[in-house]
PDB file of N, CA and C in Angstrom:
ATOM      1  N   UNK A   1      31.540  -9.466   8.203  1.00  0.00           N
ATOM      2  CA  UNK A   1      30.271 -10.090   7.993  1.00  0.00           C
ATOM      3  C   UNK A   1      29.179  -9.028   8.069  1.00  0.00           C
ATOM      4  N   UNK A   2      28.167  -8.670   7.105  1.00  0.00           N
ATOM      5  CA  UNK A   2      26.774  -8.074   7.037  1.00  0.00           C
ATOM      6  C   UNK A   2      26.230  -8.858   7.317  1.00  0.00           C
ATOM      7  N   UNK A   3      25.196  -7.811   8.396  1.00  0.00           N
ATOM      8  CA  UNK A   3      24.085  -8.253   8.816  1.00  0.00           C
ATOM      9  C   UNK A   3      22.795  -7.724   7.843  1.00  0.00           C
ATOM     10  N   UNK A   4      22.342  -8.918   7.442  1.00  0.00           N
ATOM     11  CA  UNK A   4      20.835  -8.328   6.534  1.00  0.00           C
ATOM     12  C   UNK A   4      19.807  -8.258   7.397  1.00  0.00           C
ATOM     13  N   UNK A   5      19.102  -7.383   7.445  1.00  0.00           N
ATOM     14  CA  UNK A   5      17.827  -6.990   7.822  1.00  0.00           C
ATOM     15  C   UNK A   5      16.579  -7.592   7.302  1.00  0.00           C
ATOM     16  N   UNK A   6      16.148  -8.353   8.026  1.00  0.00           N
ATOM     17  CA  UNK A   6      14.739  -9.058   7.126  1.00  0.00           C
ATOM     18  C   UNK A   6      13.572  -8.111   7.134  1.00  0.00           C
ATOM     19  N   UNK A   7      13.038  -8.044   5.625  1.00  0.00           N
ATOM     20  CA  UNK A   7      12.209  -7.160   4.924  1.00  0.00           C
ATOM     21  C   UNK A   7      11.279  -7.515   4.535  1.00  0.00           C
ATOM     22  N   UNK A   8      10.122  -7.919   5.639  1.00  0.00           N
ATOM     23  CA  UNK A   8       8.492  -8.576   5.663  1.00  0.00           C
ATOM     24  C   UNK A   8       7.948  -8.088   4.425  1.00  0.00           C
ATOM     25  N   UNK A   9       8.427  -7.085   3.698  1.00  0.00           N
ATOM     26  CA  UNK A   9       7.260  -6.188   3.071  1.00  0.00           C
ATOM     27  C   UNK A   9       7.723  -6.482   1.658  1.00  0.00           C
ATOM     28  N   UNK A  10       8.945  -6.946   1.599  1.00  0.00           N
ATOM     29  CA  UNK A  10       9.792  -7.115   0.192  1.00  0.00           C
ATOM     30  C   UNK A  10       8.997  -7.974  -0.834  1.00  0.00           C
ATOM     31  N   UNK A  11       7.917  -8.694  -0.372  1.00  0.00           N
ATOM     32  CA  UNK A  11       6.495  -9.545  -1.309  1.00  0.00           C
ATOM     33  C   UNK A  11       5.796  -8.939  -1.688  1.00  0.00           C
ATOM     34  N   UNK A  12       5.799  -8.496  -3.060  1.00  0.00           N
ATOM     35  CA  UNK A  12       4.991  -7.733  -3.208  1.00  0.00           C
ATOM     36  C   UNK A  12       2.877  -7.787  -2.639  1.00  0.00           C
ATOM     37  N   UNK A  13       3.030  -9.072  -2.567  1.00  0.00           N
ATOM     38  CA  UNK A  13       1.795  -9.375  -2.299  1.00  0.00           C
ATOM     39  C   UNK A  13       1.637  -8.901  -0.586  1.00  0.00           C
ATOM     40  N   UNK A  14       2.663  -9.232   0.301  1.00  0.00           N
ATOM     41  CA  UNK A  14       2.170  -9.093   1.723  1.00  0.00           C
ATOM     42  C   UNK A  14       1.901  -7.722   1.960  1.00  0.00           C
ATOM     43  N   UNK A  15       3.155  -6.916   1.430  1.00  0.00           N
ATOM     44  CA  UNK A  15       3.096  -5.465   1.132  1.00  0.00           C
ATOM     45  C   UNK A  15       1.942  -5.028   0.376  1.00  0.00           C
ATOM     46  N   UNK A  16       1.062  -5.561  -0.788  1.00  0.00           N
ATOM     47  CA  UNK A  16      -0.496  -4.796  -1.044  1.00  0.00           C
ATOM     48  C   UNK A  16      -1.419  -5.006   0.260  1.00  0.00           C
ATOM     49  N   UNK A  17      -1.222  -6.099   0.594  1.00  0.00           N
ATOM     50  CA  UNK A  17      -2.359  -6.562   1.772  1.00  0.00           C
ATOM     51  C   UNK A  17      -2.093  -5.590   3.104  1.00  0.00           C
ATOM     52  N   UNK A  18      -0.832  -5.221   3.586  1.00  0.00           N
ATOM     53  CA  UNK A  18      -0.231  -4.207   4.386  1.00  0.00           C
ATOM     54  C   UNK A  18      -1.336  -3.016   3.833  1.00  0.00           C
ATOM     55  N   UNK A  19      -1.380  -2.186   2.664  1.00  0.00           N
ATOM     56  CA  UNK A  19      -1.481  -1.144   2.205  1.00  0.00           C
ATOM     57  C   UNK A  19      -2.902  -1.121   2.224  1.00  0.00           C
ATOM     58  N   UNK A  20      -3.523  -2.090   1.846  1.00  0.00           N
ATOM     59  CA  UNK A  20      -4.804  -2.326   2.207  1.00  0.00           C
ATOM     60  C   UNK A  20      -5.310  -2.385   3.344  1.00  0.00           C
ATOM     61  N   UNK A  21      -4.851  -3.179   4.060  1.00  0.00           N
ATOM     62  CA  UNK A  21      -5.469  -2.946   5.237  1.00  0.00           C
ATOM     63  C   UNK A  21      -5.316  -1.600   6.092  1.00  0.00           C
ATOM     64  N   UNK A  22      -4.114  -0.970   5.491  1.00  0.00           N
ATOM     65  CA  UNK A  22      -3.524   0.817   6.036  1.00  0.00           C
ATOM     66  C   UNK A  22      -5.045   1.381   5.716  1.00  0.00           C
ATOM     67  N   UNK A  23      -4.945   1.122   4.297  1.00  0.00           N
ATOM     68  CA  UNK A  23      -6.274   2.317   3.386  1.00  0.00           C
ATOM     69  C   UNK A  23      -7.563   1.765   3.863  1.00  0.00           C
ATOM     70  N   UNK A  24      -7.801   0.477   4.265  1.00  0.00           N
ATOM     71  CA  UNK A  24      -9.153   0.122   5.097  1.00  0.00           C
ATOM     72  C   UNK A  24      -9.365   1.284   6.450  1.00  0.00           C
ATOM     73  N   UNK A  25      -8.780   1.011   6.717  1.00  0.00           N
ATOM     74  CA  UNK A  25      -8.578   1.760   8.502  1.00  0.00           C
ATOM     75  C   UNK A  25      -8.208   3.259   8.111  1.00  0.00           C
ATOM     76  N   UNK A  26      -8.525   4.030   7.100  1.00  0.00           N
ATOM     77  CA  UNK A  26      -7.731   5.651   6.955  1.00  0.00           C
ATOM     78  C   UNK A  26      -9.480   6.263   6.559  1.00  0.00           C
ATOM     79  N   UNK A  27      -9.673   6.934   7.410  1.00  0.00           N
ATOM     80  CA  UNK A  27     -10.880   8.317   6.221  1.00  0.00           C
ATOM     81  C   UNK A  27     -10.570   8.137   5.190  1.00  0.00           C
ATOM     82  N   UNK A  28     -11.796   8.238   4.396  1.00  0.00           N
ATOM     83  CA  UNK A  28     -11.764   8.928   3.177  1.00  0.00           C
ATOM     84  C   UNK A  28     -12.122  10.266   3.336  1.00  0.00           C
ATOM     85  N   UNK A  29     -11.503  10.763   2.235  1.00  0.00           N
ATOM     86  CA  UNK A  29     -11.998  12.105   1.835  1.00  0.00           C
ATOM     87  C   UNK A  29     -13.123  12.282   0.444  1.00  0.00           C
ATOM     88  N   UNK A  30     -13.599  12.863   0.173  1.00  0.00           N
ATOM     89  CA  UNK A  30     -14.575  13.425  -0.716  1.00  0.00           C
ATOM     90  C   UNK A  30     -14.490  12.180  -1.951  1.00  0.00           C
ATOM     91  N   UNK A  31     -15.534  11.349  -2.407  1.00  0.00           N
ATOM     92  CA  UNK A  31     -15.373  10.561  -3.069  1.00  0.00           C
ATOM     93  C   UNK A  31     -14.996   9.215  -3.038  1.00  0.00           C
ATOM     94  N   UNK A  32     -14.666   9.276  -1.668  1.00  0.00           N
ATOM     95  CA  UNK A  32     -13.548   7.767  -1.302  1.00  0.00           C
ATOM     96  C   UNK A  32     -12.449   7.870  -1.556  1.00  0.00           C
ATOM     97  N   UNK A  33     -11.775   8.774  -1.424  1.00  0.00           N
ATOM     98  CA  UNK A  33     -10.339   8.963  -1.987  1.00  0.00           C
ATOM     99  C   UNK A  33      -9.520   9.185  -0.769  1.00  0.00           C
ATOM    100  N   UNK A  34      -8.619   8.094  -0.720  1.00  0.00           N
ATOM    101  CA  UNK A  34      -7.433   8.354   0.156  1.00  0.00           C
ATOM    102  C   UNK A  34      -6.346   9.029  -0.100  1.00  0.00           C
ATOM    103  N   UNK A  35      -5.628   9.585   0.060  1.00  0.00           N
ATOM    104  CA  UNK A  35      -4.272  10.675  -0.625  1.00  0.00           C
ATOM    105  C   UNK A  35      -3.817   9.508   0.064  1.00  0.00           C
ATOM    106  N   UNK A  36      -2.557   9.139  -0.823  1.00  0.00           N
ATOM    107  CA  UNK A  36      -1.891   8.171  -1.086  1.00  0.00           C
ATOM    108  C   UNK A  36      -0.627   8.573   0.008  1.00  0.00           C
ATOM    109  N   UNK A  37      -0.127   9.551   0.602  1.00  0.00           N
ATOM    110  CA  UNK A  37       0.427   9.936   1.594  1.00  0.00           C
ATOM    111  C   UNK A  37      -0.231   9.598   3.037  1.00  0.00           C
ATOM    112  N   UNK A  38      -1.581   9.450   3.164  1.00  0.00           N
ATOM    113  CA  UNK A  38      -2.227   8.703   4.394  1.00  0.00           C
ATOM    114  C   UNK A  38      -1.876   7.105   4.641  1.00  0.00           C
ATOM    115  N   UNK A  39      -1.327   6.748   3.390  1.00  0.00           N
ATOM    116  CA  UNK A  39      -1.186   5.064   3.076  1.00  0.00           C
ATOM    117  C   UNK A  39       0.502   5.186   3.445  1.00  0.00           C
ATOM    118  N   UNK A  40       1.205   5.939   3.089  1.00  0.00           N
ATOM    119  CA  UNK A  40       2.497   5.999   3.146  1.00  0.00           C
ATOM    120  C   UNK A  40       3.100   6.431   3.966  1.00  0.00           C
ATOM    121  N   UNK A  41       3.335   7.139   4.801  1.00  0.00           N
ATOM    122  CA  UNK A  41       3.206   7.716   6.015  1.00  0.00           C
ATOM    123  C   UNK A  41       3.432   6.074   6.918  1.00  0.00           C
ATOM    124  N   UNK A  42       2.190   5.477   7.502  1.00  0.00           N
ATOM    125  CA  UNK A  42       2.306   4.297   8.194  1.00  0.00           C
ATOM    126  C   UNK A  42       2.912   3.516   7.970  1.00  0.00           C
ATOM    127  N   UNK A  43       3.006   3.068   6.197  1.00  0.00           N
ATOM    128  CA  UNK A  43       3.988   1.747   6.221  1.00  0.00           C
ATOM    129  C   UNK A  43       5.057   2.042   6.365  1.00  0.00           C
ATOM    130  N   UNK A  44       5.748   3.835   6.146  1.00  0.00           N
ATOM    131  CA  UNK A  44       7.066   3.308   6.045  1.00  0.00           C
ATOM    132  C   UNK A  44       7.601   3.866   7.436  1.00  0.00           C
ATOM    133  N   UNK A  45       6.647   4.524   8.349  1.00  0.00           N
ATOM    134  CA  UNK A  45       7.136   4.823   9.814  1.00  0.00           C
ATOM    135  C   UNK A  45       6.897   3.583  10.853  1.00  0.00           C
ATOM    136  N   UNK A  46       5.689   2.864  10.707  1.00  0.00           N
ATOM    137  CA  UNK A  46       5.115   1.992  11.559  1.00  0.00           C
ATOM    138  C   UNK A  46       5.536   0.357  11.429  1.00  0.00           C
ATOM    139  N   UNK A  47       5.353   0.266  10.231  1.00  0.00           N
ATOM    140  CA  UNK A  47       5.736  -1.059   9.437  1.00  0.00           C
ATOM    141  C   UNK A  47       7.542  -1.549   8.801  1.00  0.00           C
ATOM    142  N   UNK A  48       8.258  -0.205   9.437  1.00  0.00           N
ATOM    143  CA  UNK A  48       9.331  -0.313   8.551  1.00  0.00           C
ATOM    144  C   UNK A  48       9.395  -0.806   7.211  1.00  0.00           C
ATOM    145  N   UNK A  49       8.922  -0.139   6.404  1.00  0.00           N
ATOM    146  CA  UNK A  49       8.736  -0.456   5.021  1.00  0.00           C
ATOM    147  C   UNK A  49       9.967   0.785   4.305  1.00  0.00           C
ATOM    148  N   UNK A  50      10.398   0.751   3.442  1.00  0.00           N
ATOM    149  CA  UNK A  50      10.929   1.771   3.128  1.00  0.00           C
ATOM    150  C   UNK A  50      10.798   2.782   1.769  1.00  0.00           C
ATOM    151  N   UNK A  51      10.898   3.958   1.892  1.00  0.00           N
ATOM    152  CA  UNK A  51      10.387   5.040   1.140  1.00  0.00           C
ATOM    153  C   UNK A  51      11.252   4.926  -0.297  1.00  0.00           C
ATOM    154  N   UNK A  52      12.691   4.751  -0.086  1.00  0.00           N
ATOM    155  CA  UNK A  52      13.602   4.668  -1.130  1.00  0.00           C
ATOM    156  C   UNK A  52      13.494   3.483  -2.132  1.00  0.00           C
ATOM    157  N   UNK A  53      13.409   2.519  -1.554  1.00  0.00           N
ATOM    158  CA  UNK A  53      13.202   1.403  -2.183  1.00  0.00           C
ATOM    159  C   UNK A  53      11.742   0.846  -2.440  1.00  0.00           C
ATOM    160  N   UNK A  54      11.447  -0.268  -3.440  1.00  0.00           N
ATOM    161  CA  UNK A  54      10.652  -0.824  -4.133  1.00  0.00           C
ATOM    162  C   UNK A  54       9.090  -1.343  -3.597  1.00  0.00           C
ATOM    163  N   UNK A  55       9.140  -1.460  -2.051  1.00  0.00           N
ATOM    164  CA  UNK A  55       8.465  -2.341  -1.431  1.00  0.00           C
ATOM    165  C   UNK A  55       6.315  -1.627  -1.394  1.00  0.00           C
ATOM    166  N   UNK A  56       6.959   0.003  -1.387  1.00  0.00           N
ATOM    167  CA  UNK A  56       5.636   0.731  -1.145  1.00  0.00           C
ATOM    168  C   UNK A  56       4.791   1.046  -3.234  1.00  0.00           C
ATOM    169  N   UNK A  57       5.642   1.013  -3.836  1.00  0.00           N
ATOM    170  CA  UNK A  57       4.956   0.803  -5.041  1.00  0.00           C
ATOM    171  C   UNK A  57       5.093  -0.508  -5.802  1.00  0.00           C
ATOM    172  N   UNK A  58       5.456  -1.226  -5.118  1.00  0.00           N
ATOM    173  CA  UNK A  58       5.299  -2.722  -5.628  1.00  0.00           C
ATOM    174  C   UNK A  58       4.119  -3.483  -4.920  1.00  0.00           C
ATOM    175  N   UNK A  59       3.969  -2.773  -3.524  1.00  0.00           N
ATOM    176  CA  UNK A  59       2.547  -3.471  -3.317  1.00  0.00           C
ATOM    177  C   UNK A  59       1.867  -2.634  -3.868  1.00  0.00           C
ATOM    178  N   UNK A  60       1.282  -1.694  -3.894  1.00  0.00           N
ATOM    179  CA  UNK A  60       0.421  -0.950  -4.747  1.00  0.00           C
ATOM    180  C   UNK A  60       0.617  -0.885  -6.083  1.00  0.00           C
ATOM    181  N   UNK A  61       0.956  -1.434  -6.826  1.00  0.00           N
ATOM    182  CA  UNK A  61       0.811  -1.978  -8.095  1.00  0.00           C
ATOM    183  C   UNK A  61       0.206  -3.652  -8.186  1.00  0.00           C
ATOM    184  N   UNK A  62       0.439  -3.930  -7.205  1.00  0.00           N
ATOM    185  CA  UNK A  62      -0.003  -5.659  -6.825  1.00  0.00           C
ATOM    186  C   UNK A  62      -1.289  -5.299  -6.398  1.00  0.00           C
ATOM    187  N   UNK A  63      -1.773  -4.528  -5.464  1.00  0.00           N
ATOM    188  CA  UNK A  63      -2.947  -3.974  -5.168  1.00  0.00           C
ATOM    189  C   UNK A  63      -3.707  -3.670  -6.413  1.00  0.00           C
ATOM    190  N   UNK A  64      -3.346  -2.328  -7.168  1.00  0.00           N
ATOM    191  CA  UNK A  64      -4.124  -2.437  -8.244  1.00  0.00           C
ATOM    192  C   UNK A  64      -4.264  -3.245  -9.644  1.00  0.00           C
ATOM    193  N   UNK A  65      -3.139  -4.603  -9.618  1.00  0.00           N
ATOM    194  CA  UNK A  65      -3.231  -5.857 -10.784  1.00  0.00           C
ATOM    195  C   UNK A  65      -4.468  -6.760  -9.894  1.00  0.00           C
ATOM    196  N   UNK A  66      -4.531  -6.381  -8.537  1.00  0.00           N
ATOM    197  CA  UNK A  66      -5.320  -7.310  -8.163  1.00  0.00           C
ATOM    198  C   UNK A  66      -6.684  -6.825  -8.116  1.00  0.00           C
ATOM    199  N   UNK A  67      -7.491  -5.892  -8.407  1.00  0.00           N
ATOM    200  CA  UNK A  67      -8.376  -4.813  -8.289  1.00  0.00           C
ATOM    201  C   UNK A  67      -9.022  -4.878  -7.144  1.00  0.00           C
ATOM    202  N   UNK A  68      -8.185  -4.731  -5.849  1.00  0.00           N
ATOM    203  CA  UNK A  68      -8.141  -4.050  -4.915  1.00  0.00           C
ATOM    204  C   UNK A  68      -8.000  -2.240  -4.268  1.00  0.00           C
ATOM    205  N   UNK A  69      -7.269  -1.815  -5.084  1.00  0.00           N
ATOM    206  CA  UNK A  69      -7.071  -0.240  -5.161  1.00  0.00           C
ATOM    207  C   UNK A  69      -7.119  -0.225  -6.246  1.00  0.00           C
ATOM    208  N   UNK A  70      -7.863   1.293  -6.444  1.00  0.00           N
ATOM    209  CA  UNK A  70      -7.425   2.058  -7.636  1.00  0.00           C
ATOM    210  C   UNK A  70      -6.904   3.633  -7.594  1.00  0.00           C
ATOM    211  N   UNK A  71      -5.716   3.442  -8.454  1.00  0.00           N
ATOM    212  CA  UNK A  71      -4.843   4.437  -7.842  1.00  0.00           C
ATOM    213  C   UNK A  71      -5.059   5.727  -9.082  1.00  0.00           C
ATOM    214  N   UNK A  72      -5.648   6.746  -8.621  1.00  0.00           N
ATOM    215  CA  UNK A  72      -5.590   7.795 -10.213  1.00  0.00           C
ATOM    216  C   UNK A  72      -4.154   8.201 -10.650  1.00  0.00           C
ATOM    217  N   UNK A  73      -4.562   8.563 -11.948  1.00  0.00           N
ATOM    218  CA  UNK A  73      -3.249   8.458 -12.638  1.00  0.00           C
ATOM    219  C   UNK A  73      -2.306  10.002 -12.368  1.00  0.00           C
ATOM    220  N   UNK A  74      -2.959  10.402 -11.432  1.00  0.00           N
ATOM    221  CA  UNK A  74      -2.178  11.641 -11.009  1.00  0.00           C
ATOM    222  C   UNK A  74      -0.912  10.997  -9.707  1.00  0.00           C
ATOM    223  N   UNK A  75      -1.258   9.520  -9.202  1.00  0.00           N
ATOM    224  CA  UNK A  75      -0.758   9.551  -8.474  1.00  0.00           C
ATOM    225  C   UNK A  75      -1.060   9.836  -6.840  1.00  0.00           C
ATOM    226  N   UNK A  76      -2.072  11.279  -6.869  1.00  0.00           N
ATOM    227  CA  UNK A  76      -2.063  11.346  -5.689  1.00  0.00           C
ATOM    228  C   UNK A  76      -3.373  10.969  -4.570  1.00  0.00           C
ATOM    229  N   UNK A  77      -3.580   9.993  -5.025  1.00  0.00           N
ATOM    230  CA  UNK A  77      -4.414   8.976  -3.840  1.00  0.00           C
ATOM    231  C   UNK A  77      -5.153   7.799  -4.757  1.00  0.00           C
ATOM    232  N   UNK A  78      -5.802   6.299  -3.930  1.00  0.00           N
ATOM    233  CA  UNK A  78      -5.923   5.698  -3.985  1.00  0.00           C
ATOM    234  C   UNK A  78      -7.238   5.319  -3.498  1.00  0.00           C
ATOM    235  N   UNK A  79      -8.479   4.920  -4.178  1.00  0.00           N
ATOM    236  CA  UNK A  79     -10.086   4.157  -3.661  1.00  0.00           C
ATOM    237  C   UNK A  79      -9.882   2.529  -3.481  1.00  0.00           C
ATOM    238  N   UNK A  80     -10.631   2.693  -2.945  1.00  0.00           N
ATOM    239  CA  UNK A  80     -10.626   0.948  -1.969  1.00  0.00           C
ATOM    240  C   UNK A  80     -11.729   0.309  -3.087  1.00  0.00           C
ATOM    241  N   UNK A  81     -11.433  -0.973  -3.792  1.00  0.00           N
ATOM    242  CA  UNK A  81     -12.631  -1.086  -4.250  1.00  0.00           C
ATOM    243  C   UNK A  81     -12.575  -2.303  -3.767  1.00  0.00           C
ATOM    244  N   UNK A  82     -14.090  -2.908  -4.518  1.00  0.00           N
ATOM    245  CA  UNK A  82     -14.728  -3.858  -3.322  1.00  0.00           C
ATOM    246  C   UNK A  82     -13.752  -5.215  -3.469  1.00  0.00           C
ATOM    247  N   UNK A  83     -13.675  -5.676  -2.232  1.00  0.00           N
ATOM    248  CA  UNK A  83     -12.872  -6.858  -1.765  1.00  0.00           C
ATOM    249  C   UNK A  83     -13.192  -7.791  -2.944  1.00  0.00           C
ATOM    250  N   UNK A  84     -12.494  -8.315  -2.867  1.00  0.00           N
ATOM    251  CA  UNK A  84     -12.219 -10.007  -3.698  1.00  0.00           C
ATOM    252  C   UNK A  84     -12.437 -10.736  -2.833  1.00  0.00           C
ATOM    253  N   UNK A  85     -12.441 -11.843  -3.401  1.00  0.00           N
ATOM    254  CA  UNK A  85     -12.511 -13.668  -2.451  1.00  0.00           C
ATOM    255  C   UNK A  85     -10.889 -13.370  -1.837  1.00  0.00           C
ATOM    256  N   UNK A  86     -10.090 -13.503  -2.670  1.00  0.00           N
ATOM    257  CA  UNK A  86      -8.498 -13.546  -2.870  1.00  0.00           C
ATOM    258  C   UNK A  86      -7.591 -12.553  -1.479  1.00  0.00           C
ATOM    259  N   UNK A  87      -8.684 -11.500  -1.746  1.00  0.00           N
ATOM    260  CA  UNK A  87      -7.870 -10.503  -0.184  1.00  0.00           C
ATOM    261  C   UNK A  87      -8.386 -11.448   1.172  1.00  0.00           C
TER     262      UNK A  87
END
């Protein structure tokens, strides 16, 4: 018998709101820009979220369908933009 591990973060939606609230609470640096490693770092040490699997760019893609983050297309960091009703 396997034991499954329950995976809070596996929604993509609870997991943007996780990431958000990470990137609420992180400095910015120059511009408002979070390096997207300040966001990642916590969820997947603190939150047990995991690095290999789907959970850390599936909320941040839910984050930015929801225009909550915007992530540059380099990849390497993410701006907070202004809240929604919805967050």
């Amino acid at each position: 018998m396997k034991h499954v591990e329950d995976r809070s973060y596996a929604d993509p939606e609870a997991a943007a709101r996780k990431l958000v609230e990470i990137a609420a609470a992180t400095p910015a640096v120059q511009d408002g820009r979070i390096y997207i490693e300040r966001i990642n770092a916590p969820f997947v040490a603190l939150l047990k979220g995991s690095r290999g699997h789907p959970e850390f760019g599936a909320g941040i893609r839910y984050a930015v369908g929801q225009g909550w983050l915007e992530l540059h297309e380099s990849g390497t960091y993410v701006r907070l933009l202004q809240p929604s009703e919805t967050l």
